[in-house]
Protein backbone atom coordinates (compact mmCIF):
# COMPACT_ATOMS: atom_id res chain seq x y z
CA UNK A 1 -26.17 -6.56 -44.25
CA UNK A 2 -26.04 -10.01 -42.40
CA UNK A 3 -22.70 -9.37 -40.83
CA UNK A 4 -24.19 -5.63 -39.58
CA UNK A 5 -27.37 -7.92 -38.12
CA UNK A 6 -24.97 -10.24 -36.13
CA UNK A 7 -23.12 -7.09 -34.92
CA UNK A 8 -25.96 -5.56 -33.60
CA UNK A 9 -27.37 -8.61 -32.56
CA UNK A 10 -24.05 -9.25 -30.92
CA UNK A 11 -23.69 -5.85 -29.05
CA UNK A 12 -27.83 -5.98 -28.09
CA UNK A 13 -27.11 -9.27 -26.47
CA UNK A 14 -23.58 -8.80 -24.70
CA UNK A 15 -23.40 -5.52 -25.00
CA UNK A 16 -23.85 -4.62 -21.05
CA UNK A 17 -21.68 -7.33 -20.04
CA UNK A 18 -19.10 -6.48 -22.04
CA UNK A 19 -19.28 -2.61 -20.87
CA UNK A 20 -19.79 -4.02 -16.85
CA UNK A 21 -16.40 -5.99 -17.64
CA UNK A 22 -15.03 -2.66 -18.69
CA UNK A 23 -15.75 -1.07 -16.08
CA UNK A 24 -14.64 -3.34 -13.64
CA UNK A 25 -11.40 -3.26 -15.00
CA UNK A 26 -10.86 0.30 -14.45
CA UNK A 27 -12.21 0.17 -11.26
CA UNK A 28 -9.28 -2.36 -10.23
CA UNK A 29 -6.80 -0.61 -12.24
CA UNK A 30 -8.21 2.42 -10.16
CA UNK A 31 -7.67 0.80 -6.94
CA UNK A 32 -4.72 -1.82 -7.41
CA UNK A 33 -3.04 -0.01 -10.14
CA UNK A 34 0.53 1.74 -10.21
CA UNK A 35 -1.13 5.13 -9.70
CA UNK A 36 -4.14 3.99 -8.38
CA UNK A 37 -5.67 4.15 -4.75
CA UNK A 38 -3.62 2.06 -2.80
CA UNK A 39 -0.09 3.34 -4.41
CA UNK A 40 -1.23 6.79 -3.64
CA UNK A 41 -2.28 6.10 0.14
CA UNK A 42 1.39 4.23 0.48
CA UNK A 43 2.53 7.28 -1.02
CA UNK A 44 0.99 9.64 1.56
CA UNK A 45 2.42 7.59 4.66
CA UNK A 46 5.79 7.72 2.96
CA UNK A 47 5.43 11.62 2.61
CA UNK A 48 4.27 11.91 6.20
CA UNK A 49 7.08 9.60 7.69
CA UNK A 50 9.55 11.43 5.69
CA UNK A 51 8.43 15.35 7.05
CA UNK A 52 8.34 13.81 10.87
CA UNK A 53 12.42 12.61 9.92
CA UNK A 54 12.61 16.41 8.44
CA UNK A 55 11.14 17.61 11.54
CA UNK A 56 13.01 15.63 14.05
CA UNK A 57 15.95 16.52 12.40
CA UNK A 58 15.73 19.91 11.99
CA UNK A 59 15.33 20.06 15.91
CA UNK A 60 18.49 18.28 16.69
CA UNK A 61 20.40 20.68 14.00
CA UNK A 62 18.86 23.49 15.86
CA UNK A 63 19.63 21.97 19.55
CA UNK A 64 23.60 21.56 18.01
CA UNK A 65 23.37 24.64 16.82
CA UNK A 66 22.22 26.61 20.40
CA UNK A 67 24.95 24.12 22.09
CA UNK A 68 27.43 25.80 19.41
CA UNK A 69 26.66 28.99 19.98
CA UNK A 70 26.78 28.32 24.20
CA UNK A 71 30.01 26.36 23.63
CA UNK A 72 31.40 29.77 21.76
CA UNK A 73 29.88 32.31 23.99
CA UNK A 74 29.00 31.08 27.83
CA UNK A 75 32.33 30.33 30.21
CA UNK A 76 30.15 28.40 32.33
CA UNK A 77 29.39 26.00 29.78
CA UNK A 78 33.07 25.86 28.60
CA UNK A 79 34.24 24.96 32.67
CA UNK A 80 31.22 22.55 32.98
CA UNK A 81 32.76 20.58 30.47
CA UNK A 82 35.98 21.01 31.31
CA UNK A 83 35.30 19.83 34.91
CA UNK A 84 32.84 17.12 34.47
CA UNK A 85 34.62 15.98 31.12
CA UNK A 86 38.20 16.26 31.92
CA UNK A 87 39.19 15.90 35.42
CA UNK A 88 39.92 19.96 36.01
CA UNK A 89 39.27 21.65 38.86
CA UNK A 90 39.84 25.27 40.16
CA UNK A 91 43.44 26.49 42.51
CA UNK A 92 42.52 25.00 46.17
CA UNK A 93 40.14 22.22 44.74
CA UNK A 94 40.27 19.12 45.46
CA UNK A 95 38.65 15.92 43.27
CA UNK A 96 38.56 12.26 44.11
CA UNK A 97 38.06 9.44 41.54
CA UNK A 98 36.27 6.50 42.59
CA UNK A 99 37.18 3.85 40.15
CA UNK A 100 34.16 2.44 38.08
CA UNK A 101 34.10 -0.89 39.83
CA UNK A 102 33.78 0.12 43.11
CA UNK A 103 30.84 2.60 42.08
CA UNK A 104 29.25 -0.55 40.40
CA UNK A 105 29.49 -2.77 43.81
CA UNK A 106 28.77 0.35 46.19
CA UNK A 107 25.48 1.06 43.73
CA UNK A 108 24.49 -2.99 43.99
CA UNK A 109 24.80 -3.05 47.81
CA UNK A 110 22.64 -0.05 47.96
CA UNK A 111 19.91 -1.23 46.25
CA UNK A 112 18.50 -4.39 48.07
């Protein structure tokens, strides 16, 4: 019976700062922990940052894809590049190159 009496004694005496300790512990744990608060709110920016990559990209694929489809299907897309891209031009047409240095110094001298 005297070790039951120091038990109970025990617990009646330390008894709420042993369950306080407890509890603080899973409160941390709760917060700091792998799975806790903080992890989860780190987890939620990652999610959000990763549908706004999902998002931009799903744009571009979709802008490629219209530029595809315009490449395959409108002339005047086709002779835009061709001109602007590659040097063509139509019968009777005539284009002038002004070589990139000269463009550089005429676009210095007209801005003062």
């Amino acid at each position: 019976m005297r070790d039951q009496d120091r038990l109970r004694s025990f617990w009646q005496s330390y008894g709420r700062i042993v369950l306080t300790l407890c509890i603080a512990a899973l409160v941390v744990h709760d917060v700091f922990g792998a799975h806790g608060y903080l992890a989860m709110q780190r987890t939620k920016q990652e999610i959000a940052r990763v549908q706004k990559d999902i998002a931009r990209l799903n744009k571009e694929n979709t802008d490629l894809a219209e530029e595809v489809q315009a490449l395959r299907t409108d002339p005047n897309k086709i002779e835009s590049i061709a001109r602007d891209g590659l040097g063509l031009a139509r019968p009777g047409e005539v284009i002038i190159k002004i070589p990139q240095s000269q463009q550089t110094n005429k676009d210095s001298e007209a801005k003062p």
